[in-house]
PDB file of N, CA and C in Angstrom:
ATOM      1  N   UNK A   1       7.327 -23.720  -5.397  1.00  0.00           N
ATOM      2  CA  UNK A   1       6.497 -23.011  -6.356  1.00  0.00           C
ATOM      3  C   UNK A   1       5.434 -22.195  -5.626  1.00  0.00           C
ATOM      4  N   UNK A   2       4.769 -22.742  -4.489  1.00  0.00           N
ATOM      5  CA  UNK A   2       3.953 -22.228  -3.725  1.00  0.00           C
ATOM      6  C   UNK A   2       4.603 -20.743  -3.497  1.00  0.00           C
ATOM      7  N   UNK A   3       5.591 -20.630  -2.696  1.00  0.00           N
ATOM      8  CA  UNK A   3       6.080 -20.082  -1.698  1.00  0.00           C
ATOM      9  C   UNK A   3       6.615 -18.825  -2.366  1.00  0.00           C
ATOM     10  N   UNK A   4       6.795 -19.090  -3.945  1.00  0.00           N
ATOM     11  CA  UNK A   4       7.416 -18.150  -5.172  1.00  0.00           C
ATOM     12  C   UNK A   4       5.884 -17.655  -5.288  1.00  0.00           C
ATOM     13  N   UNK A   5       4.607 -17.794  -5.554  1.00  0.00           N
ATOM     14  CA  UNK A   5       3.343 -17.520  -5.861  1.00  0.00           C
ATOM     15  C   UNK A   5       3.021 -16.543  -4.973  1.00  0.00           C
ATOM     16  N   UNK A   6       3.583 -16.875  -3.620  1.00  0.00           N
ATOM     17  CA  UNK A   6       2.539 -16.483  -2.722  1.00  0.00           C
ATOM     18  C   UNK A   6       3.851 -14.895  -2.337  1.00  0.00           C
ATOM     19  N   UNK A   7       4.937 -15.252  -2.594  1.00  0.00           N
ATOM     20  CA  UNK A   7       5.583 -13.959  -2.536  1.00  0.00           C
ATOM     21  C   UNK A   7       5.971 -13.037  -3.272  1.00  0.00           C
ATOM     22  N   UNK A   8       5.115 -13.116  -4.850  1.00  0.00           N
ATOM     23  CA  UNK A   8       4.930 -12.416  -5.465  1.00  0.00           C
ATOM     24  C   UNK A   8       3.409 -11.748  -5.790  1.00  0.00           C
ATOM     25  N   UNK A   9       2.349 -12.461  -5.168  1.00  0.00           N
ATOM     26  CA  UNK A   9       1.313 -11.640  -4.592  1.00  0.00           C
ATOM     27  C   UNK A   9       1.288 -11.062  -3.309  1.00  0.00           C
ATOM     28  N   UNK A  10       2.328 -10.966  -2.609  1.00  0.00           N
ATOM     29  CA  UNK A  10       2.442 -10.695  -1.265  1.00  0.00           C
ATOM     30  C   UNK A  10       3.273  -9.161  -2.002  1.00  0.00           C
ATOM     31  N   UNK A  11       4.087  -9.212  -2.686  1.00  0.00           N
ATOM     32  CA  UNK A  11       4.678  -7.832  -3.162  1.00  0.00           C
ATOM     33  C   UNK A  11       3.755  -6.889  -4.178  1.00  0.00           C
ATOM     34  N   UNK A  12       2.658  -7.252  -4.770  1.00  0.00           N
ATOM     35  CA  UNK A  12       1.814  -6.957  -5.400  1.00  0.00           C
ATOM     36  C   UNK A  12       1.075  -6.243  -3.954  1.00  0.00           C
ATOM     37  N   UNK A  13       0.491  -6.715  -2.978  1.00  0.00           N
ATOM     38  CA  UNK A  13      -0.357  -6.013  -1.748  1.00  0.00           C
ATOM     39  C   UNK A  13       0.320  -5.043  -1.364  1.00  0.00           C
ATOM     40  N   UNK A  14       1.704  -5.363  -1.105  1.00  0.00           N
ATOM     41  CA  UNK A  14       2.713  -4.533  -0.557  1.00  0.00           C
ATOM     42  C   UNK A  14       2.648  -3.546  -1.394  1.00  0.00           C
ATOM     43  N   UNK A  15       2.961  -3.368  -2.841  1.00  0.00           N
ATOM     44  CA  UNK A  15       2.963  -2.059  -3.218  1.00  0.00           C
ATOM     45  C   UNK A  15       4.651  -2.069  -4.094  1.00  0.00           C
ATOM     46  N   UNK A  16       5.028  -3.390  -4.122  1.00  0.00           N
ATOM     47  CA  UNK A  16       6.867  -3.096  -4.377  1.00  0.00           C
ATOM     48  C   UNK A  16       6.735  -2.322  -5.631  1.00  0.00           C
ATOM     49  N   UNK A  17       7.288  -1.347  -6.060  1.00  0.00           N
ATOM     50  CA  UNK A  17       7.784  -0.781  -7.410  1.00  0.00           C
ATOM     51  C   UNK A  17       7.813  -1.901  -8.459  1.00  0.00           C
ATOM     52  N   UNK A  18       7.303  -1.743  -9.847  1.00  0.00           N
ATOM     53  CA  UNK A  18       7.254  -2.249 -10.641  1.00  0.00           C
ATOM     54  C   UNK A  18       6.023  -3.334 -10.684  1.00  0.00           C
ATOM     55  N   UNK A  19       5.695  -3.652  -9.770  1.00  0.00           N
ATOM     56  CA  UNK A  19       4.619  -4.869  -9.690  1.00  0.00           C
ATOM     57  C   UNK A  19       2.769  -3.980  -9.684  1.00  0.00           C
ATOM     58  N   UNK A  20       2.234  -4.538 -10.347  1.00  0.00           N
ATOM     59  CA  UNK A  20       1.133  -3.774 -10.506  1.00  0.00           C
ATOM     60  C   UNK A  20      -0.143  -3.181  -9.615  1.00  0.00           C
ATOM     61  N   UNK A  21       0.431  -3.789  -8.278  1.00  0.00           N
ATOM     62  CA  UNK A  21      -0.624  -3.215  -6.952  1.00  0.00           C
ATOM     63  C   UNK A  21       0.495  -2.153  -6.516  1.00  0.00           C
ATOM     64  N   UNK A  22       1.584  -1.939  -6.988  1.00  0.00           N
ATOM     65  CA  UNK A  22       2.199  -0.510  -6.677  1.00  0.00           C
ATOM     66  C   UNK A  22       1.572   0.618  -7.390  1.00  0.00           C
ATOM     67  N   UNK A  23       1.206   0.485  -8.775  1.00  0.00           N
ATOM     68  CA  UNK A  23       0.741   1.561  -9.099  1.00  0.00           C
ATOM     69  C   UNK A  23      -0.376   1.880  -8.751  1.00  0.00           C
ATOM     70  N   UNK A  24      -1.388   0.953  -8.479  1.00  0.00           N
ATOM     71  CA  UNK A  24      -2.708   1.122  -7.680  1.00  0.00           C
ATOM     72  C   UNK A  24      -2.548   2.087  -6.634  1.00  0.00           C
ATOM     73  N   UNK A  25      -1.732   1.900  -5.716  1.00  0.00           N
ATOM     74  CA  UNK A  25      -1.561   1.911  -4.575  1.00  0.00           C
ATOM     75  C   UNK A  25      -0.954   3.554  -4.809  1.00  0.00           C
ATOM     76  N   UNK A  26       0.142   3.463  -5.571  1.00  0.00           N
ATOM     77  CA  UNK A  26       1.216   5.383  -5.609  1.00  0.00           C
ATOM     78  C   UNK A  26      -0.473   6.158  -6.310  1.00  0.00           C
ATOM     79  N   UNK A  27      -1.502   5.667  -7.162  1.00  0.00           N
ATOM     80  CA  UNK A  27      -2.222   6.755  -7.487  1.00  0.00           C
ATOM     81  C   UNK A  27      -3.267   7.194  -6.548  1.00  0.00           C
ATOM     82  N   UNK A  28      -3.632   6.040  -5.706  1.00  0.00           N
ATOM     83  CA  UNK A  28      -4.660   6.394  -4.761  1.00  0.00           C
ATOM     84  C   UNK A  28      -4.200   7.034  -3.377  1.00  0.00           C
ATOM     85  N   UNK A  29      -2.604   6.656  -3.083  1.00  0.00           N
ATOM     86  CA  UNK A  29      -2.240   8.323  -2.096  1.00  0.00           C
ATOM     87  C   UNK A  29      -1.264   9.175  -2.672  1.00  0.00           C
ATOM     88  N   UNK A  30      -1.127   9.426  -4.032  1.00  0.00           N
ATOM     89  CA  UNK A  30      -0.494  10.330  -4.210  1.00  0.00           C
ATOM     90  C   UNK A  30      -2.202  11.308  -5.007  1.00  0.00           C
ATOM     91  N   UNK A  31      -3.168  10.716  -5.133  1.00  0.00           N
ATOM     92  CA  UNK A  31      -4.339  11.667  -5.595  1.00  0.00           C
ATOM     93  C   UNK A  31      -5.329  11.868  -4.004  1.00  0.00           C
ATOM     94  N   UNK A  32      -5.144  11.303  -3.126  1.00  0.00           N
ATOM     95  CA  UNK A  32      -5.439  11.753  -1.778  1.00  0.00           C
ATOM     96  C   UNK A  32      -4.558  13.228  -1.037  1.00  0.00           C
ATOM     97  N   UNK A  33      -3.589  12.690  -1.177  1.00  0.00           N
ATOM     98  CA  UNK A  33      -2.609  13.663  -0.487  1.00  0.00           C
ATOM     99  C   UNK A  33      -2.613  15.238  -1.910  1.00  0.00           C
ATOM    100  N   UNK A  34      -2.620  15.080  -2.889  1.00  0.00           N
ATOM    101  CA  UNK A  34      -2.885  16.384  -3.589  1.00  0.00           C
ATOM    102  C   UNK A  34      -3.927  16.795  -3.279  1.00  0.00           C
ATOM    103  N   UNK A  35      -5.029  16.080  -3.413  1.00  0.00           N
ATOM    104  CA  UNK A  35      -6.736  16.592  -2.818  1.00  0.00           C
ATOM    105  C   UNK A  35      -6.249  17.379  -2.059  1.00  0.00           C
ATOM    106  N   UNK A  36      -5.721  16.657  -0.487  1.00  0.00           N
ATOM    107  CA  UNK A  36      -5.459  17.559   0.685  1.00  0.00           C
ATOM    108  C   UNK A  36      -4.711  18.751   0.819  1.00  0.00           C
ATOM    109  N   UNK A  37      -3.899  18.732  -0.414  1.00  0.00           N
ATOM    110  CA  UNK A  37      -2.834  19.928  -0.427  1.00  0.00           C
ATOM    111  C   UNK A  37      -3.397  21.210  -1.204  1.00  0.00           C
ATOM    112  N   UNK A  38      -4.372  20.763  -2.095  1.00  0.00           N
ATOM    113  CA  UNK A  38      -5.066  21.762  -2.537  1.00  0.00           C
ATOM    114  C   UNK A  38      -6.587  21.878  -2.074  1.00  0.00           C
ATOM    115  N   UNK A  39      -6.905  21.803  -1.002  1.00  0.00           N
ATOM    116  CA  UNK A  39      -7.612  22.659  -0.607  1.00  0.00           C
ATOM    117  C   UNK A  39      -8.771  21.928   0.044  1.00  0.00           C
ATOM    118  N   UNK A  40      -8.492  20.442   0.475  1.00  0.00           N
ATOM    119  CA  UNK A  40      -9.379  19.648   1.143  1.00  0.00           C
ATOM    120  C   UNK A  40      -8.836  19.315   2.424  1.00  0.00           C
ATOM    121  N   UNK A  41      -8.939  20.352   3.333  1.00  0.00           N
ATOM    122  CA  UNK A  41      -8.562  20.352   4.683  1.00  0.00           C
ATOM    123  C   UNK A  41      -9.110  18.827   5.384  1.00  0.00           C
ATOM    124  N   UNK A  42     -10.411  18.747   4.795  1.00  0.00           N
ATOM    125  CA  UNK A  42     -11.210  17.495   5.495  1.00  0.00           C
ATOM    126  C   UNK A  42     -10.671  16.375   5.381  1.00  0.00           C
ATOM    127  N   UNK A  43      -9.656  15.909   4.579  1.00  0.00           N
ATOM    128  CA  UNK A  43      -9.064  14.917   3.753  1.00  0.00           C
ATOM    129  C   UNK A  43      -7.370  14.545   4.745  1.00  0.00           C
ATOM    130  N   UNK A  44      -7.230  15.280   5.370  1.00  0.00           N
ATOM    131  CA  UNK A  44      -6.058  14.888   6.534  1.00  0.00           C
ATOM    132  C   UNK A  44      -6.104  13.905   7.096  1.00  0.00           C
ATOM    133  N   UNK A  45      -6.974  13.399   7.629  1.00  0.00           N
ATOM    134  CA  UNK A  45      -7.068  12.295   8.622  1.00  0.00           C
ATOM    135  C   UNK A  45      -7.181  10.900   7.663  1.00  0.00           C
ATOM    136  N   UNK A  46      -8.250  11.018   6.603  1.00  0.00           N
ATOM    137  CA  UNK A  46      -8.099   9.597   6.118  1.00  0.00           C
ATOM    138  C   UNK A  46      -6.842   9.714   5.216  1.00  0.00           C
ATOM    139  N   UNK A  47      -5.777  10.619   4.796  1.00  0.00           N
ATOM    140  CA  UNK A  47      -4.670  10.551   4.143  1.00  0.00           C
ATOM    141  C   UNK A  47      -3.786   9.959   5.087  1.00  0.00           C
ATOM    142  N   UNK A  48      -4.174  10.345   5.950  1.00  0.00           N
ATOM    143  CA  UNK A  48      -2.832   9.672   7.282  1.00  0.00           C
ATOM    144  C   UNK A  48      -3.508   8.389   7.594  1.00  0.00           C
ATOM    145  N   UNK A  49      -4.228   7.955   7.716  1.00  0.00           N
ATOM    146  CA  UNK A  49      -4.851   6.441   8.019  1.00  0.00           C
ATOM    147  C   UNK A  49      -4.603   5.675   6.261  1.00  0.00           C
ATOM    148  N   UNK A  50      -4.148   6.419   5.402  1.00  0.00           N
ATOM    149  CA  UNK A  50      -4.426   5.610   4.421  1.00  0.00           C
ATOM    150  C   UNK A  50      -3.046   5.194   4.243  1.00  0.00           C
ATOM    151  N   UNK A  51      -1.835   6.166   4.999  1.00  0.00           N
ATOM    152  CA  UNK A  51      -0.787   5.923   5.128  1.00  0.00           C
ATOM    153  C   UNK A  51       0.049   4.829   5.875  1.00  0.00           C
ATOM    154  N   UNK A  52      -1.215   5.195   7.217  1.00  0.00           N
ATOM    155  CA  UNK A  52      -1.069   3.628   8.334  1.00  0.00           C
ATOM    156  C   UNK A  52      -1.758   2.249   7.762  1.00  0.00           C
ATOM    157  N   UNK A  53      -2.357   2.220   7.346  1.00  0.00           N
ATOM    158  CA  UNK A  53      -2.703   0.960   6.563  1.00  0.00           C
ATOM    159  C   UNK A  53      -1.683   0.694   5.719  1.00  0.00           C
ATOM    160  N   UNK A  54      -1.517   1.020   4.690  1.00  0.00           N
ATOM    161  CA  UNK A  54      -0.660   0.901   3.576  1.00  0.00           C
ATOM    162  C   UNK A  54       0.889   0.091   4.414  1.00  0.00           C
ATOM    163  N   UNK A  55       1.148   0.790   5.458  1.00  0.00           N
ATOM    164  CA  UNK A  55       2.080   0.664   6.107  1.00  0.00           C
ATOM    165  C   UNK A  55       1.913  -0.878   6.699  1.00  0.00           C
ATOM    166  N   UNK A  56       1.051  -0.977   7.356  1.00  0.00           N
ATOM    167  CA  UNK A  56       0.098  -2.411   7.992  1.00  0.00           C
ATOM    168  C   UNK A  56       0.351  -3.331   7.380  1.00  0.00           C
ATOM    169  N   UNK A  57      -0.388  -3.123   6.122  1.00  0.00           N
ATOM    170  CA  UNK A  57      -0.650  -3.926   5.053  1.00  0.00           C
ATOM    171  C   UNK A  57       1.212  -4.675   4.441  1.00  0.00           C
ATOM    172  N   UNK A  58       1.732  -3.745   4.904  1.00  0.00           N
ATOM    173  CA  UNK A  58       3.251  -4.142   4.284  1.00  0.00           C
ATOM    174  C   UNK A  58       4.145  -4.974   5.136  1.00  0.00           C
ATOM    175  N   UNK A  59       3.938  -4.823   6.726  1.00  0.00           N
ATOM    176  CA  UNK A  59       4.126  -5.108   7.388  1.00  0.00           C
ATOM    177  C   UNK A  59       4.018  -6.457   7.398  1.00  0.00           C
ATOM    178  N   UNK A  60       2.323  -7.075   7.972  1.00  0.00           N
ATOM    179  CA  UNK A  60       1.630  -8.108   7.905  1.00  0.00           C
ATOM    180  C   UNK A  60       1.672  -8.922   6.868  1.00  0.00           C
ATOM    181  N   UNK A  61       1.560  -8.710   5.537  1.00  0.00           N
ATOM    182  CA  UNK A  61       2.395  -9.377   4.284  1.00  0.00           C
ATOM    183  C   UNK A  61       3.379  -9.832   4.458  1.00  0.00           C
ATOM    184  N   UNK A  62       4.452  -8.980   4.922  1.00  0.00           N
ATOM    185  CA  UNK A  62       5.865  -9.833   4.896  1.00  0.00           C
ATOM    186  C   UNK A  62       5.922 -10.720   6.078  1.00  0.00           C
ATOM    187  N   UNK A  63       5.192 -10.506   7.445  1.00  0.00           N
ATOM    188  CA  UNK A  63       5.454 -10.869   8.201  1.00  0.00           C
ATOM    189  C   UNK A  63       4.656 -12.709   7.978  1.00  0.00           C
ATOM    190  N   UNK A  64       3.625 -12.511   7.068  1.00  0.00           N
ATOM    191  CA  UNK A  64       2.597 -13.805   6.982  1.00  0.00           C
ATOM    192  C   UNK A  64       3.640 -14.804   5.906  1.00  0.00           C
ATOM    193  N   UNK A  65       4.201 -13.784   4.943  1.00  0.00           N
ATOM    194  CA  UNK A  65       5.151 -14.784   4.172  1.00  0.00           C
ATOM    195  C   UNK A  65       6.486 -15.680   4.566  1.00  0.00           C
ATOM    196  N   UNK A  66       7.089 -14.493   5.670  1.00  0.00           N
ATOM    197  CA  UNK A  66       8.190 -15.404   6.321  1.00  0.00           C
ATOM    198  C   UNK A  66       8.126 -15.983   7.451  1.00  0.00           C
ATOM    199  N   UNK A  67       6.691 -16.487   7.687  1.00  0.00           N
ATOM    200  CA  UNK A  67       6.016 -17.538   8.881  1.00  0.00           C
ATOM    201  C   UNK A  67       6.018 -18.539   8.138  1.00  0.00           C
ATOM    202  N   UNK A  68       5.314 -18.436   6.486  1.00  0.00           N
ATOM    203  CA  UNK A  68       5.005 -19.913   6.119  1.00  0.00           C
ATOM    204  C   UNK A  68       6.216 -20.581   5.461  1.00  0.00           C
TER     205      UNK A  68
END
């Protein structure tokens, strides 16, 4: 039961489709990355770091769930 808990808040961080930290997650870089496309040059760098995290974050999740 644990292990079902903890890997369905682990897909929630992650971002999986359908689970509700995905949509969090698709509006805050898909409204970063438009910023940048229309006309916030300044906004490149934390769009790409927000990309490497996100990425991190997906990583380290799965990797913490199929340790325990």
């Amino acid at each position: 039961v644990t292990a079902i808990a903890m890997m369905f808040g682990s897909m929630s961080i992650i971002g999986i489709p359908l689970i509700g930290g995905f949509w969090s997650k698709e509006v805050i870089i898909s409204k970063t990355w438009y910023a940048y496309f229309h006309g916030g040059e300044a906004l490149l760098g934390p769009a790409i770091l927000l990309l490497a995290t996100a990425g991190m974050t997906g990583f380290y999740m799965s990797r913490m769930w199929f340790m325990t």
